[in-house]
PDB file of N, CA and C in Angstrom:
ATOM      1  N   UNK A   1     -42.618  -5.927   3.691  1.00  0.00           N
ATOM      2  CA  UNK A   1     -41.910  -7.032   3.063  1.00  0.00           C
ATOM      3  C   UNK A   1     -41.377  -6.618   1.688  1.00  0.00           C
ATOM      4  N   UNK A   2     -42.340  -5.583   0.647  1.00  0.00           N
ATOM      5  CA  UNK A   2     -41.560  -4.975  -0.459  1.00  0.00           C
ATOM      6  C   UNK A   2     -40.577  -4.114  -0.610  1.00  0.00           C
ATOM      7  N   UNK A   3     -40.432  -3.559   0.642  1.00  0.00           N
ATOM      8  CA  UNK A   3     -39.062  -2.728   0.628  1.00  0.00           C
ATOM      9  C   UNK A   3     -38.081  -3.999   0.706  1.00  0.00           C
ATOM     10  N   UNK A   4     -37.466  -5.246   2.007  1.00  0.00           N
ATOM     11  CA  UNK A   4     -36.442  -5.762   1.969  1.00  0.00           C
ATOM     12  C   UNK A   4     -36.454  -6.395   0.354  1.00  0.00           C
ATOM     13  N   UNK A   5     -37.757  -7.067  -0.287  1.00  0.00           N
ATOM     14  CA  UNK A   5     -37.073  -7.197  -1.592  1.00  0.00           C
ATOM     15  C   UNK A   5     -36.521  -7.048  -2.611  1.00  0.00           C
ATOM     16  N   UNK A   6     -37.196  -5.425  -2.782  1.00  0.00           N
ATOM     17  CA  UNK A   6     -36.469  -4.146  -3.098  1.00  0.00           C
ATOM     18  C   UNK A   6     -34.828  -4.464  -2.985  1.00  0.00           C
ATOM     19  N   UNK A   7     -34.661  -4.115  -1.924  1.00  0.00           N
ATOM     20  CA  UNK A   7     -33.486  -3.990  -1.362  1.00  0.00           C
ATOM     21  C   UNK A   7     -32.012  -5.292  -1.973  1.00  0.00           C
ATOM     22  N   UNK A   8     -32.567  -6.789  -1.563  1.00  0.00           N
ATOM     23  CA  UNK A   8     -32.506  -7.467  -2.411  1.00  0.00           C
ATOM     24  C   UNK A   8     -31.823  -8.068  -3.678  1.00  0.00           C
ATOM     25  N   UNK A   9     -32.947  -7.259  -4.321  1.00  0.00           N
ATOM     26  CA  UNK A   9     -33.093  -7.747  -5.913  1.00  0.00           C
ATOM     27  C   UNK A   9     -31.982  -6.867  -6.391  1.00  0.00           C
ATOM     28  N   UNK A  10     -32.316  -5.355  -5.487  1.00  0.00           N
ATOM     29  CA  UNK A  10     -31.619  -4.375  -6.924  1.00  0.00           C
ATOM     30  C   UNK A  10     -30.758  -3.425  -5.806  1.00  0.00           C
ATOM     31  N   UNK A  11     -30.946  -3.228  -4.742  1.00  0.00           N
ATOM     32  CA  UNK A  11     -29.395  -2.149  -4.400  1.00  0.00           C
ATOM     33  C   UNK A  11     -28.350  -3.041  -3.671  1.00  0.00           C
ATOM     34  N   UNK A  12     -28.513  -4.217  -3.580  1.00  0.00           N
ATOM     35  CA  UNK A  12     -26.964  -4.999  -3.011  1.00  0.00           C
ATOM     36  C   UNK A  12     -26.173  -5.394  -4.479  1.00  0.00           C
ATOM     37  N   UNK A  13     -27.214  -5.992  -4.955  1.00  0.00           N
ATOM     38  CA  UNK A  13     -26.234  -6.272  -6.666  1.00  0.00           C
ATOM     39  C   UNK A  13     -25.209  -5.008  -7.051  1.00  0.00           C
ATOM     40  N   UNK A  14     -26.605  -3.637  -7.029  1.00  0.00           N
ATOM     41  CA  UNK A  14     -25.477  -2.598  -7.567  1.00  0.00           C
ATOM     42  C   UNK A  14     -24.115  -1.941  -7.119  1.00  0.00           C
ATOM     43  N   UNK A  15     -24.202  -2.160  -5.737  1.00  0.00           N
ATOM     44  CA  UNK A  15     -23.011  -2.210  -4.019  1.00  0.00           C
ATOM     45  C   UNK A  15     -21.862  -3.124  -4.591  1.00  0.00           C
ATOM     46  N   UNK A  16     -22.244  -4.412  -4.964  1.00  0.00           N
ATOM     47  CA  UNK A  16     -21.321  -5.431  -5.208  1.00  0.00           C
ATOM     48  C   UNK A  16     -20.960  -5.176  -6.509  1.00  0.00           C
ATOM     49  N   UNK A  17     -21.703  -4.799  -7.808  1.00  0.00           N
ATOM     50  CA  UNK A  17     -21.234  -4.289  -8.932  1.00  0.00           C
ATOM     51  C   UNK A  17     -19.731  -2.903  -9.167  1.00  0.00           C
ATOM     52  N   UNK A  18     -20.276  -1.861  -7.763  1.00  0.00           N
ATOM     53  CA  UNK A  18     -19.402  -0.775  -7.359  1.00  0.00           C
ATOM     54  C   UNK A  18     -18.099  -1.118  -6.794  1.00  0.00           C
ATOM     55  N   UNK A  19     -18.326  -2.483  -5.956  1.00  0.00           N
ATOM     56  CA  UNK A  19     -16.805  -2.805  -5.579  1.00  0.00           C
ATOM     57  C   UNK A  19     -16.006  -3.282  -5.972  1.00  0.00           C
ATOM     58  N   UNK A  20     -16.707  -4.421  -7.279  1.00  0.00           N
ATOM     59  CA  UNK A  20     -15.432  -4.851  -8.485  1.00  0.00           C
ATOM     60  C   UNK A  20     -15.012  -4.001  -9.379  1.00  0.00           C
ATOM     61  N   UNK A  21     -16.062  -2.953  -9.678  1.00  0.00           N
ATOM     62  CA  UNK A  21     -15.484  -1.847 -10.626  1.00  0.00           C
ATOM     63  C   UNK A  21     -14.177  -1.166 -10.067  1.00  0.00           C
ATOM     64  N   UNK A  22     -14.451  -0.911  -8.546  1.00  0.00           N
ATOM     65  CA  UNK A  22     -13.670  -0.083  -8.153  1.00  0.00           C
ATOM     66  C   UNK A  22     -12.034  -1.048  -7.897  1.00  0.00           C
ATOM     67  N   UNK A  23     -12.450  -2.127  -7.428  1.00  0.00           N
ATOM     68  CA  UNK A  23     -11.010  -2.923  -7.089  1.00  0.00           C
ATOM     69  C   UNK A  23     -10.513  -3.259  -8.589  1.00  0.00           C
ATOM     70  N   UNK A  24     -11.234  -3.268 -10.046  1.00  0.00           N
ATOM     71  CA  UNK A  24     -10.590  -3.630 -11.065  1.00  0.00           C
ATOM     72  C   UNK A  24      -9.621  -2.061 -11.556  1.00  0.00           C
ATOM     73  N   UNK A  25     -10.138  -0.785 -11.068  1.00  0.00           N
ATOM     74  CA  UNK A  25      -9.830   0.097 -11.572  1.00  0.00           C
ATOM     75  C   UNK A  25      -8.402   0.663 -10.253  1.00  0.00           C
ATOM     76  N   UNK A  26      -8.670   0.073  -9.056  1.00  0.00           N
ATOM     77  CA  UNK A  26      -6.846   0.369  -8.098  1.00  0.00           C
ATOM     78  C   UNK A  26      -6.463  -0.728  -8.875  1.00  0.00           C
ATOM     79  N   UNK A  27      -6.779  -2.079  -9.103  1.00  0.00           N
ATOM     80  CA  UNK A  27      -5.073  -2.959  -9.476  1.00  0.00           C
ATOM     81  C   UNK A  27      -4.819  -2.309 -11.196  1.00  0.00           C
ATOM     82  N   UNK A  28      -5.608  -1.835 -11.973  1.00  0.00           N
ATOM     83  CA  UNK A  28      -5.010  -1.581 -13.102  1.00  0.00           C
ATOM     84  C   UNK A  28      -4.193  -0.107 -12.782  1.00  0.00           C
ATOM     85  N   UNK A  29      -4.704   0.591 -11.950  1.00  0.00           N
ATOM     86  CA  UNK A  29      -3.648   1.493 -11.516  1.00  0.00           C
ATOM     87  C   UNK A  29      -2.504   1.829 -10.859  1.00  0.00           C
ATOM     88  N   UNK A  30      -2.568   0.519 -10.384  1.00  0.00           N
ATOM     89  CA  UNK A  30      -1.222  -0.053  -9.469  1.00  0.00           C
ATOM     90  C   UNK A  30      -0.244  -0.772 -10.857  1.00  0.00           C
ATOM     91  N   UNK A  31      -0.292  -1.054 -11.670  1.00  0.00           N
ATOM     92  CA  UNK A  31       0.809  -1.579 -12.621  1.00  0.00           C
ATOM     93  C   UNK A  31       1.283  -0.558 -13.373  1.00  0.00           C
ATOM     94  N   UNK A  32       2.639  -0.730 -13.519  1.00  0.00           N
ATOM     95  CA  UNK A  32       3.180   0.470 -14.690  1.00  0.00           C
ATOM     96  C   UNK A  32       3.083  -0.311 -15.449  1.00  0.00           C
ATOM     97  N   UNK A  33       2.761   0.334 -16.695  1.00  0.00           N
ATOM     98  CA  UNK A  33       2.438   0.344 -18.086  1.00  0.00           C
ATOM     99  C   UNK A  33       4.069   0.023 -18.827  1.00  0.00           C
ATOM    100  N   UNK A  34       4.426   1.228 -18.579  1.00  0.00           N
ATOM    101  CA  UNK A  34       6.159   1.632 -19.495  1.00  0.00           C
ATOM    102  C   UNK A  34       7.186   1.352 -18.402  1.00  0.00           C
ATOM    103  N   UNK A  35       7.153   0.519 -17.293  1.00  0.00           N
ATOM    104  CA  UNK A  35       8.549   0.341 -16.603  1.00  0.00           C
ATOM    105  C   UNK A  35       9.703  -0.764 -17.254  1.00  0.00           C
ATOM    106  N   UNK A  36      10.382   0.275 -17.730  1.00  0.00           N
ATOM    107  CA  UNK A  36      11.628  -0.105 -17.850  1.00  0.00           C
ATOM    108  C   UNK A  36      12.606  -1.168 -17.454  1.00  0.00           C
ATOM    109  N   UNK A  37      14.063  -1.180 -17.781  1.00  0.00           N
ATOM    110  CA  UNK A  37      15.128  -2.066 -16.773  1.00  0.00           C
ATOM    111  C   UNK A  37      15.909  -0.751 -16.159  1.00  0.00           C
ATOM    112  N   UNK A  38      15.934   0.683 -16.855  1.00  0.00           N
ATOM    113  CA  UNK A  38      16.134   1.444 -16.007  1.00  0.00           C
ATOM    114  C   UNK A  38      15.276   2.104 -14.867  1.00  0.00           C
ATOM    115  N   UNK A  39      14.049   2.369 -15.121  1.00  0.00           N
ATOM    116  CA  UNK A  39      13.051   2.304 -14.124  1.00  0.00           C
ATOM    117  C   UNK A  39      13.008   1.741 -12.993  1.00  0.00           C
ATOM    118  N   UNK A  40      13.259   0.557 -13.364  1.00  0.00           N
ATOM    119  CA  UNK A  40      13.483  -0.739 -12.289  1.00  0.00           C
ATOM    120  C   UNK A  40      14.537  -0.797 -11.465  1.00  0.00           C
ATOM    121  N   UNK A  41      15.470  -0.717 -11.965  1.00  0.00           N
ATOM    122  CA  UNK A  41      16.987  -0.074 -11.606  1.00  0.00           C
ATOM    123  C   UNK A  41      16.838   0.912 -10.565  1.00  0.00           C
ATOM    124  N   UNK A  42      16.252   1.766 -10.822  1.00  0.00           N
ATOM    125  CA  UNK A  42      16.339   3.373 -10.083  1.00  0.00           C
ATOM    126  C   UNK A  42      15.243   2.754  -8.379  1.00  0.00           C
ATOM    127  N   UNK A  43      14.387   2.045  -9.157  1.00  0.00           N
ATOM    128  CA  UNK A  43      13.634   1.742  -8.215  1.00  0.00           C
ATOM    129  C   UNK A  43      14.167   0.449  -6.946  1.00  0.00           C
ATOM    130  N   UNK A  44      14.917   0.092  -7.379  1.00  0.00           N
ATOM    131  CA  UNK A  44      15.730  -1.149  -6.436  1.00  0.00           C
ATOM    132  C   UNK A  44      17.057   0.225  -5.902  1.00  0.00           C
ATOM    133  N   UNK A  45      17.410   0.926  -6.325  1.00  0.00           N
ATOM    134  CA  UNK A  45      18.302   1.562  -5.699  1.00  0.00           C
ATOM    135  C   UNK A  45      18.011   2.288  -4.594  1.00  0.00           C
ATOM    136  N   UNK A  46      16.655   3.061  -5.075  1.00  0.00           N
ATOM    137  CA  UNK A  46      15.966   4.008  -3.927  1.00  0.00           C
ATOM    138  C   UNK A  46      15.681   3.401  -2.593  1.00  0.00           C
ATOM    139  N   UNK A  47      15.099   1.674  -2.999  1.00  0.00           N
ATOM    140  CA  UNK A  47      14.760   0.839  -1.872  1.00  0.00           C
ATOM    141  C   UNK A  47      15.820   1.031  -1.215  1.00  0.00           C
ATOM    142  N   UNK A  48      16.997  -0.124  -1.849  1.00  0.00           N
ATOM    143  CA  UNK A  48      18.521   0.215  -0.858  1.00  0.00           C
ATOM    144  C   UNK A  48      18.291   1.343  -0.050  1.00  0.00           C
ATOM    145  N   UNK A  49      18.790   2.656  -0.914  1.00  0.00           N
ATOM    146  CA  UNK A  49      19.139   3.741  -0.007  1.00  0.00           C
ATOM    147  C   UNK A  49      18.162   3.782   1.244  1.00  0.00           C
ATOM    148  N   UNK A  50      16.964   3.109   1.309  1.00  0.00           N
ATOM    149  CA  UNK A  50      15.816   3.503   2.038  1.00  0.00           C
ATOM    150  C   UNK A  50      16.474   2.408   3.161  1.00  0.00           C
ATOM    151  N   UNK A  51      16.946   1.455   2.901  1.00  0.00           N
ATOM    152  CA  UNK A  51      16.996   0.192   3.875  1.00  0.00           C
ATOM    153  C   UNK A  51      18.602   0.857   4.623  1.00  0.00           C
ATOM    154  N   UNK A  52      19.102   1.132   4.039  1.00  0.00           N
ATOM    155  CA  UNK A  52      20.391   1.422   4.597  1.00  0.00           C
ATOM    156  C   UNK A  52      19.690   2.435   5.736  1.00  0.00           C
ATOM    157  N   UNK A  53      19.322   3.460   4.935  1.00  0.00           N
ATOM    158  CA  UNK A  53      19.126   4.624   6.030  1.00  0.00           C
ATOM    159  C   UNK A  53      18.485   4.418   7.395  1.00  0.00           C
ATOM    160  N   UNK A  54      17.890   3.475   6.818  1.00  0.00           N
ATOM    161  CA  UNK A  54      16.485   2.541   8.318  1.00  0.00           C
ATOM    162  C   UNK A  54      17.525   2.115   8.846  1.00  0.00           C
ATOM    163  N   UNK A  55      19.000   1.105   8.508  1.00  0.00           N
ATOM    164  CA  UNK A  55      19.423   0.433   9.161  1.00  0.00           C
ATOM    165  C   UNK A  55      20.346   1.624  10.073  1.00  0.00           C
ATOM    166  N   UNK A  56      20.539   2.582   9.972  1.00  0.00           N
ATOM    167  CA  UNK A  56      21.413   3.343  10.343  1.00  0.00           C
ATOM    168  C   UNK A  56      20.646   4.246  11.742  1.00  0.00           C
ATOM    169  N   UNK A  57      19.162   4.626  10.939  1.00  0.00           N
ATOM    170  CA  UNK A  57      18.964   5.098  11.990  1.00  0.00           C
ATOM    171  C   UNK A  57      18.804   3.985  13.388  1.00  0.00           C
ATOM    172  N   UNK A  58      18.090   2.950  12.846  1.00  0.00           N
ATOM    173  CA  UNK A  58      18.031   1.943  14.161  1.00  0.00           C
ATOM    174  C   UNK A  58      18.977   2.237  15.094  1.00  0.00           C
ATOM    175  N   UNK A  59      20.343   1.633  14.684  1.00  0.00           N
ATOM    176  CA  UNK A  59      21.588   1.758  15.574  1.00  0.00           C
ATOM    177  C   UNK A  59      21.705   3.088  15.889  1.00  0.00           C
ATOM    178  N   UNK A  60      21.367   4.028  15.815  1.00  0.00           N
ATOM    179  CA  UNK A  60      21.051   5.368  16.627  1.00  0.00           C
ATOM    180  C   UNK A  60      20.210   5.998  17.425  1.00  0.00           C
ATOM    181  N   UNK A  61      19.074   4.998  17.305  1.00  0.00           N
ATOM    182  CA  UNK A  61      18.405   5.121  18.016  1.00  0.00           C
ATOM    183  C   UNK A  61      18.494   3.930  19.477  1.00  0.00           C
ATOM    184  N   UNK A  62      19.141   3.064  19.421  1.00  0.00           N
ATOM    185  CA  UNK A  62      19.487   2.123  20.040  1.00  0.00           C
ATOM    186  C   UNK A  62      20.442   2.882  21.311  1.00  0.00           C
ATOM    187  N   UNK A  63      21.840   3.397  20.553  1.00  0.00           N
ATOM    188  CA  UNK A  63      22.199   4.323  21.572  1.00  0.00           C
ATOM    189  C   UNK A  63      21.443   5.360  22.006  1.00  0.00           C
ATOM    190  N   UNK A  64      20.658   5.894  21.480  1.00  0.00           N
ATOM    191  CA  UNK A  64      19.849   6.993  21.960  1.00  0.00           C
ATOM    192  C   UNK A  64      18.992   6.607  23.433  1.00  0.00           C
ATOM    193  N   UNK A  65      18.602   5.095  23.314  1.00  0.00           N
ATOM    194  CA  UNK A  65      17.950   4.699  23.886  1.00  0.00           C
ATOM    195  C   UNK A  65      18.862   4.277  24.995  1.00  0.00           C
ATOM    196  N   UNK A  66      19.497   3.445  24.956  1.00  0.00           N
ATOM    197  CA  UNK A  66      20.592   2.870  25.905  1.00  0.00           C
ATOM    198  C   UNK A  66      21.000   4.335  26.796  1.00  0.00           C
ATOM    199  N   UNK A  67      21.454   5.375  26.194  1.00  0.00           N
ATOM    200  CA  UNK A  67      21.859   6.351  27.020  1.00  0.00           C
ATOM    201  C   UNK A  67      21.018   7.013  28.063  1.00  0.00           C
ATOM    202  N   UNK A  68      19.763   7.003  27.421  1.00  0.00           N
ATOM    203  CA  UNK A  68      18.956   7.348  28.174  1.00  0.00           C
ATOM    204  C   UNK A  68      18.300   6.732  29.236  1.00  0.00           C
ATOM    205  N   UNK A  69      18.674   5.547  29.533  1.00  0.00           N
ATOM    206  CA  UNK A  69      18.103   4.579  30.515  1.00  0.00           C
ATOM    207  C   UNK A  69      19.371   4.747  31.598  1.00  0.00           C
ATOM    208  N   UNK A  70      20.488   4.528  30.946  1.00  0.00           N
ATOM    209  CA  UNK A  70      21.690   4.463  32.213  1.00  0.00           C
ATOM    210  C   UNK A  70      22.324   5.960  31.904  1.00  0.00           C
ATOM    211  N   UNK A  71      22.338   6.746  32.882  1.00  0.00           N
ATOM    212  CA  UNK A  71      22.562   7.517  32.715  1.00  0.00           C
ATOM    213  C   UNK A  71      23.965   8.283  33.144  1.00  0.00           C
TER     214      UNK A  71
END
């Protein structure tokens, strides 16, 4: 019975102590500090280019696909 109280009292607290440390230390590392309006800028552009390119390949892969079914 003194081990589960053990258990308990003092190594779940310190488990649950480890996981707010750790989730306070990814979201402060997930924010930029120094982002910019050019930063920001560069970063909405890259998206674009990223969405375009997705949209492009889709429709190529669409024919890719279509061709390959009817042949």
């Amino acid at each position: 019975m003194l081990p589960w109280i053990i258990i308990a009292v003092v190594i779940v607290p310190l488990v649950v102590i480890g996981f707010v440390v750790t989730r306070r230390r990814t979201a402060a590392g997930e924010q930029l500090k120094s982002e910019d309006a050019e930063t920001r800028a560069r970063t909405e552009e890259e998206f674009a280019a990223a969405e375009a390119y997705d949209a492009e390949w889709r429709e190529q892969d669409k024919e890719r696909h279509r061709q390959e079914r009817l042949p």
